[in-house]
Protein backbone atom coordinates (compact mmCIF):
# COMPACT_ATOMS: atom_id res chain seq x y z
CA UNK A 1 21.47 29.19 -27.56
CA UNK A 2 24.52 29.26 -29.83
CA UNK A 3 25.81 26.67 -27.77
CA UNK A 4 23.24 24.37 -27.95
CA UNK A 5 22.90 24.32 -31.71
CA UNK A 6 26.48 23.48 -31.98
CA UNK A 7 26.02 20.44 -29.79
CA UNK A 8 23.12 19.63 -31.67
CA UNK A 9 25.30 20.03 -34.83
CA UNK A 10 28.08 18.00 -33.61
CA UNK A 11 25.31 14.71 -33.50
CA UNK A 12 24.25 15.46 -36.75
CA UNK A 13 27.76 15.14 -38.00
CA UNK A 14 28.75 11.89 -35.76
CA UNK A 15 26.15 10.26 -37.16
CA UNK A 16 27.06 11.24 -40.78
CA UNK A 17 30.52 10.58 -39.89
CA UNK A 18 29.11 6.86 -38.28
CA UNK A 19 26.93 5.73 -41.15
CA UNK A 20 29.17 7.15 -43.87
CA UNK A 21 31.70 4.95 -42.76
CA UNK A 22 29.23 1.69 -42.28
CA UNK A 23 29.70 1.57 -46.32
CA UNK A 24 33.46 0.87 -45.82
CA UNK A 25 33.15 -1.68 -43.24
CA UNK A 26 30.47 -3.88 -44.66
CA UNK A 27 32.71 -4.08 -48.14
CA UNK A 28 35.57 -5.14 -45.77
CA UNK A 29 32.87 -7.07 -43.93
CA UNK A 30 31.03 -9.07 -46.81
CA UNK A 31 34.83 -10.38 -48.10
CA UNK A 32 34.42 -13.43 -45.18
CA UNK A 33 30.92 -12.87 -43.74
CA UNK A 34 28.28 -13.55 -45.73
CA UNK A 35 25.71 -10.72 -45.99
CA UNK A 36 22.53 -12.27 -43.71
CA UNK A 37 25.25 -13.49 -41.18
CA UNK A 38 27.16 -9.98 -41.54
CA UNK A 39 23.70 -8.67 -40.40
CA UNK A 40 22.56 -11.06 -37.71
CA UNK A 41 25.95 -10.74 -35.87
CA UNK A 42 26.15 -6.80 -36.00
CA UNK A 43 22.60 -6.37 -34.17
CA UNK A 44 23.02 -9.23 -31.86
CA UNK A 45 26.17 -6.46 -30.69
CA UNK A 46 23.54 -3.65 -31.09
CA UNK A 47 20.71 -5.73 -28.75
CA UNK A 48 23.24 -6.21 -26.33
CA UNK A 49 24.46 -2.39 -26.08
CA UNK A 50 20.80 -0.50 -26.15
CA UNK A 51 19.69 -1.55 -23.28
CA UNK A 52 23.01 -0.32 -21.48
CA UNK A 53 22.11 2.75 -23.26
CA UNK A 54 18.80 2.73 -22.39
CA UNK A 55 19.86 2.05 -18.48
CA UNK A 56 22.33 5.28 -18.45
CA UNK A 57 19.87 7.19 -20.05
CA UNK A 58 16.58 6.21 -18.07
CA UNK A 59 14.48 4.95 -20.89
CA UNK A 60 12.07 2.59 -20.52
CA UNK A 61 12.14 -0.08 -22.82
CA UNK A 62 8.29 -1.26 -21.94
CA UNK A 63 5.96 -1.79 -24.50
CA UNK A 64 2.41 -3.07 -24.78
CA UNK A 65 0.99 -6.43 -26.95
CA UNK A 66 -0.96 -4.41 -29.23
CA UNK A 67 2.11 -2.88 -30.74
CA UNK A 68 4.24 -5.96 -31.06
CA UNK A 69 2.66 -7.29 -34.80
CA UNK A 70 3.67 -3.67 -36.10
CA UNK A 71 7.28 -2.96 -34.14
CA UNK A 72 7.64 -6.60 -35.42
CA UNK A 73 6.81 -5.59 -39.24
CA UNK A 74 8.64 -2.66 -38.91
CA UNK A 75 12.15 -4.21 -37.54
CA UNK A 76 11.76 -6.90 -40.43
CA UNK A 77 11.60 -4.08 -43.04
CA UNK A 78 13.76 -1.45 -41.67
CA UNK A 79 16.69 -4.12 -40.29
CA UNK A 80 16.07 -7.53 -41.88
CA UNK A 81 14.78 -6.88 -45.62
CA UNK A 82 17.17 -3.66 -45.09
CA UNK A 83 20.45 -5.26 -44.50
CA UNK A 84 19.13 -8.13 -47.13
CA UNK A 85 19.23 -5.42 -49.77
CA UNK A 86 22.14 -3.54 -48.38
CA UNK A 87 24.65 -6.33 -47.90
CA UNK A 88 24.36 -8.15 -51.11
CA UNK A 89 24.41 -4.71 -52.96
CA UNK A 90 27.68 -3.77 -51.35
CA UNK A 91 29.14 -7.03 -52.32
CA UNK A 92 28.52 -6.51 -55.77
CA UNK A 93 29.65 -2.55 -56.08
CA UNK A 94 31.74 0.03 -54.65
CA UNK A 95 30.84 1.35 -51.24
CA UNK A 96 30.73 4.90 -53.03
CA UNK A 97 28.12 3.43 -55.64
CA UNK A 98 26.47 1.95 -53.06
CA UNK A 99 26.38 4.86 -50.72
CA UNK A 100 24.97 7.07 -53.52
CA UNK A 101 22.17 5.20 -54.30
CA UNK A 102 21.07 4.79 -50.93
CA UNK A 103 21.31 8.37 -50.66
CA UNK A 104 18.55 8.87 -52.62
CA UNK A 105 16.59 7.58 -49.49
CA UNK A 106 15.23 11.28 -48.48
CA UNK A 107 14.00 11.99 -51.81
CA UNK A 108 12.29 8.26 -52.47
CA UNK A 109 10.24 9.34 -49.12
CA UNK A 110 9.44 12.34 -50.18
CA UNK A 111 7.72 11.28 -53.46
CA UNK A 112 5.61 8.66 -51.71
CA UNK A 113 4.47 11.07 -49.36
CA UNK A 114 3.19 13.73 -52.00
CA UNK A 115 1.80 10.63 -53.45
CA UNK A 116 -0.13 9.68 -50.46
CA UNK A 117 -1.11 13.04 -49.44
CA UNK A 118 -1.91 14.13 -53.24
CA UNK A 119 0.54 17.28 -52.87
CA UNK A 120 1.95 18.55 -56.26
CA UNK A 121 5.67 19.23 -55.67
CA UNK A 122 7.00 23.09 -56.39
CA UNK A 123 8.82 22.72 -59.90
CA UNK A 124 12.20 23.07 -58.12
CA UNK A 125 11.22 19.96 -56.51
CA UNK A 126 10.43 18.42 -59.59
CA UNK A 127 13.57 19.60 -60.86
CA UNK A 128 15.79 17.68 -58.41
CA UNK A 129 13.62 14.48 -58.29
CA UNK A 130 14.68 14.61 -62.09
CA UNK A 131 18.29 15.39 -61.71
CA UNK A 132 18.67 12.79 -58.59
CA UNK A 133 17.15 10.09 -60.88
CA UNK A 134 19.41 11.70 -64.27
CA UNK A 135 22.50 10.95 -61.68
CA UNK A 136 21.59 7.58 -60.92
CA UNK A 137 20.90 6.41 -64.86
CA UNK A 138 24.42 7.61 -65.49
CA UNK A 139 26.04 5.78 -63.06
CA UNK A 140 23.81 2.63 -63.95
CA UNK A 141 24.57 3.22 -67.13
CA UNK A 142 28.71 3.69 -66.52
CA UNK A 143 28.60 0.61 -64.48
CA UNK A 144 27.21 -1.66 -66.87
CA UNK A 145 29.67 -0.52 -69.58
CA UNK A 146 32.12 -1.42 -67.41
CA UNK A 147 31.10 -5.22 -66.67
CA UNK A 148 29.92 -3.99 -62.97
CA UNK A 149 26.80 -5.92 -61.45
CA UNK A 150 23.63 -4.18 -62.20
CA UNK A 151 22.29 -6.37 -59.71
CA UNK A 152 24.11 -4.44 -57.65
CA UNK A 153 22.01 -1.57 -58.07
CA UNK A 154 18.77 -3.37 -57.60
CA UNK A 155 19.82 -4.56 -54.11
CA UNK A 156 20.98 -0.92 -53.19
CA UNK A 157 17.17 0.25 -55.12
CA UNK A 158 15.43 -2.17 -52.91
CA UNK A 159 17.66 -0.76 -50.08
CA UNK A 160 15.96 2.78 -50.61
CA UNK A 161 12.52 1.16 -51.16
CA UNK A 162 12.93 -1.21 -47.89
CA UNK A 163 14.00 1.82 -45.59
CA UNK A 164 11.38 4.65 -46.71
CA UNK A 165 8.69 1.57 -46.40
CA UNK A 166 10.21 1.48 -42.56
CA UNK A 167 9.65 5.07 -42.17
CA UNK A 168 6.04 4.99 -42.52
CA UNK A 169 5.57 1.63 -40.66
CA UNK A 170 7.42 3.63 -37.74
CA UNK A 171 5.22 6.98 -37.97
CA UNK A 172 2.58 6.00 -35.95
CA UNK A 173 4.93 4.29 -32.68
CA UNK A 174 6.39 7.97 -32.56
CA UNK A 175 3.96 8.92 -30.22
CA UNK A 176 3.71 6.01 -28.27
CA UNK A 177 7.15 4.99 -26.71
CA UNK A 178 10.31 7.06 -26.66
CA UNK A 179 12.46 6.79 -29.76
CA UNK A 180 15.10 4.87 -27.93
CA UNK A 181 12.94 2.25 -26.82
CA UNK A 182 11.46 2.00 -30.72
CA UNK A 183 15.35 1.71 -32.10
CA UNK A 184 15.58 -1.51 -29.77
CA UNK A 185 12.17 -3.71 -30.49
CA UNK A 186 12.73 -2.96 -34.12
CA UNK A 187 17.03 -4.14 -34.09
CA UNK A 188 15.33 -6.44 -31.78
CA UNK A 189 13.13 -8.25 -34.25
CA UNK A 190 14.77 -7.71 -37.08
CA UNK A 191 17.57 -9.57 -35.65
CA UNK A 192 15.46 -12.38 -35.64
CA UNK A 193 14.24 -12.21 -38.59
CA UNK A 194 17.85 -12.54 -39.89
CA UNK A 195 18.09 -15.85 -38.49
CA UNK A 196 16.39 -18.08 -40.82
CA UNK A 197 18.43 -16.52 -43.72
CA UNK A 198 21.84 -16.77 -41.66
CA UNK A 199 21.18 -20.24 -41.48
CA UNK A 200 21.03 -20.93 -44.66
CA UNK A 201 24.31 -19.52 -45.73
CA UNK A 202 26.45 -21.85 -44.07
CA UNK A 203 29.13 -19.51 -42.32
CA UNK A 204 32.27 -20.62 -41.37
CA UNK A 205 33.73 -18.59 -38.20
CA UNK A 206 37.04 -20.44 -38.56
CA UNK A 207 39.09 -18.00 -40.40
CA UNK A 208 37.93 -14.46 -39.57
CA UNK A 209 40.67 -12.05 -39.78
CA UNK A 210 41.14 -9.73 -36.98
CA UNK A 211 40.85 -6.81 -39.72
CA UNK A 212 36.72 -8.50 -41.11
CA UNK A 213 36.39 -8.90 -36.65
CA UNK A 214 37.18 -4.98 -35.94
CA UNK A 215 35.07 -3.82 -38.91
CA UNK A 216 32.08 -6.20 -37.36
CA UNK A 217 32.48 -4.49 -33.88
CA UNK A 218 32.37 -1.01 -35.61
CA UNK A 219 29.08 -1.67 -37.17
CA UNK A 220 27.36 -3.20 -34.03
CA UNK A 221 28.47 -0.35 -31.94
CA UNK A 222 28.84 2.75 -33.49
CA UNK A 223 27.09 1.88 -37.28
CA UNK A 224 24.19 0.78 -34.79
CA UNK A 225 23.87 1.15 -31.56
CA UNK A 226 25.61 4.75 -31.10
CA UNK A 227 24.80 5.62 -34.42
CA UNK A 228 20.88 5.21 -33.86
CA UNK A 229 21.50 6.66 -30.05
CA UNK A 230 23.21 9.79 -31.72
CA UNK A 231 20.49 9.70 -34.53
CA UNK A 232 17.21 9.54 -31.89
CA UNK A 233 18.71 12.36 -29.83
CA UNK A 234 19.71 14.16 -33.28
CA UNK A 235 15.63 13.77 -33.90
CA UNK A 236 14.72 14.89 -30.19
CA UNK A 237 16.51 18.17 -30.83
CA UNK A 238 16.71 19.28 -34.21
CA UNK A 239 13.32 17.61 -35.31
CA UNK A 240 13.17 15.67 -38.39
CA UNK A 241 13.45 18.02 -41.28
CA UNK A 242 16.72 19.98 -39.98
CA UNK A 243 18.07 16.79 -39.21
CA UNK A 244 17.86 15.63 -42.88
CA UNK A 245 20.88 18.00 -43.22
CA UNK A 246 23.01 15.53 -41.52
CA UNK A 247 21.29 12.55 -43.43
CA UNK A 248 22.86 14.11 -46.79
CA UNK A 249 26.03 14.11 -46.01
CA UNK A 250 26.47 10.24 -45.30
CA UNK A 251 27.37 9.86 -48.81
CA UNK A 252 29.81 12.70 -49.19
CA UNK A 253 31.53 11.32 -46.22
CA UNK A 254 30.93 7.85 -47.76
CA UNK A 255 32.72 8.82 -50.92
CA UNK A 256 36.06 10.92 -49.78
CA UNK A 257 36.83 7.64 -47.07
CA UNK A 258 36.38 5.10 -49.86
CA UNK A 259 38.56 6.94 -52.14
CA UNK A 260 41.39 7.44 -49.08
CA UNK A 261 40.99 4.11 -47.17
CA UNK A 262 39.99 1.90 -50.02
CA UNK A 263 41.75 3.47 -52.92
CA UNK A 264 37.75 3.28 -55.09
CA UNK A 265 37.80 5.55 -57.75
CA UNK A 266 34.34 6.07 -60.11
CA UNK A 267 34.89 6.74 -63.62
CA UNK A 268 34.30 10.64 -65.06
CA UNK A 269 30.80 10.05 -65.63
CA UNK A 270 29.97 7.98 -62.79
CA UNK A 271 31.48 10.91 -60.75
CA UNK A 272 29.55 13.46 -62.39
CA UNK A 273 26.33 10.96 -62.20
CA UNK A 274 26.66 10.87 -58.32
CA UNK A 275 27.55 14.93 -57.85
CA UNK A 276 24.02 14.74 -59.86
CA UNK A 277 21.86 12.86 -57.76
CA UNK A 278 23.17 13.92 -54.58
CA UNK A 279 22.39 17.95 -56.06
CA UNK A 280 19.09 16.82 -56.78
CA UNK A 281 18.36 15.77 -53.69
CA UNK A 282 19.90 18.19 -51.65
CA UNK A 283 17.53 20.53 -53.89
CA UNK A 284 14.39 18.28 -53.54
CA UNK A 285 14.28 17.98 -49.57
CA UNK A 286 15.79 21.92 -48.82
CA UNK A 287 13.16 23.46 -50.48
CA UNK A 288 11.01 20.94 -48.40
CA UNK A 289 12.66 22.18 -45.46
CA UNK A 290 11.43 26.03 -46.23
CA UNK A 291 8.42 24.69 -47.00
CA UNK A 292 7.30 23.17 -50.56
């Protein structure tokens, strides 16, 4: 039994490890790709590597019309608007910044599902809701001092938005086709839907370096198609809420690799804003976990 739950704990941490590290690559990323191309190209590598996965693993990858309009709605929220609001925001801040904010992700669901259900959070809930959002202003705040891009932030806030909107839209296909088979149709279609705004930016392939080239391969096959593999069998095992663990640590990994590989340091209060909002909701979704 021991032996299990390590296994099960070693996914949790490859995927923190994975998509901690996606933060890094798209800054390197976004320097010659622009952000909708950035995104097209990395889950064209992702469609092309699931079903492979899918093969080894024997998972069908059937599916029936009825659910197409909402595995289509979902992929353009959770992969096209997604990447739309995470691209551009890493372009304009820090991938520690960015990884912060999108950090928030957990709690953001959280709130819109006591909304929905009309549940009154425990007061320690409340309390890190408050300090997650306290942790946030100060870095906003810090940033804008400092000349940053608060437009930076509202990509990386529509980010958070975007991906807890997926994660209803996906609810209901969790009983009806294996996860594996869900990841694909929704990187699927939102691939697609990156098209139309890939074509508009006008990319030039001409120049890539093979440095902006290695960091693309990384995010089509371990930011997304091992990372989501990892991540479904993560879900299989563990079950959503202990896998949240894992979830909260992609910015703490996101943050010590940015400040050894790209040399980002956040100013005193920006650092204090982010050990802030990461408390909070660390607070907020483990007293979920024990039941709120």
């Amino acid at each position: 039994m021991g032996r299990k739950r390590n296994t099960d704990s070693l996914y949790g941490l490859a995927v923190a490890f994975f998509w901690g590290l996606t933060f890094l690559s798209i800054k390197v990323a976004v320097t010659e790709l622009k952000p909708m191309t950035l995104a097209l190209l990395r889950f064209v590598i992702a469609s092309a590597l699931l079903p492979l996965i899918a093969l080894v693993t024997h998972t069908s990858l059937a599916l029936k019309k009825k659910d197409i309009p909402l595995l289509a709605l979902s992929g353009f929220v959770g992969v096209t608007l997604y990447f739309f609001f995470e691209n551009n925001g890493i372009m304009r801040l820090s991938a520690t910044e960015s990884s912060i904010i999108v950090g928030t992700i957990p709690l953001l669901t959280l709130m819109i599902e006591m909304i929905l259900s009309h549940r009154k959070p425990k007061p320690i809930v409340t309390i890190g809701i408050v300090l997650s959002f306290l942790g946030v202003i100060l870095m906003v705040v810090k940033s804008a001092a400092a000349k940053s891009s608060p437009l930076g932030y509202l990509y990386m806030i529509g980010a958070a938005v975007s991906w807890s909107a997926y994660s209803f839209l996906t609810k209901p296909l969790s009983a009806r086709y294996p996860q594996l088979s869900i990841t694909f149709w929704q990187i699927f279609f939102g691939m697609l839907g990156c098209i139309p705004f890939a074509l508009t930016e006008g990319q030039s392939f001409a120049a890539l370096s093979p440095k902006v080239i290695f960091n693309l391969l990384y995010l089509g096959i371990f930011g997304s198609a091992l990372g989501y593999w990892f991540y479904v069998i993560m879900l299989d095992r563990m079950g959503a809420t202990q896998s949240s663990v894992f979830i909260n640590l992609i910015p703490v990994v996101s943050v010590i690799a940015s400040f050894i590989v790209l040399g980002e340091r956040l100013a005193p209060l920006q650092l204090f804003g982010g050990v802030v909002a990461i408390a909070g909701v660390y607070m907020a979704t483990t007293t979920r976990r024990k039941g709120s």
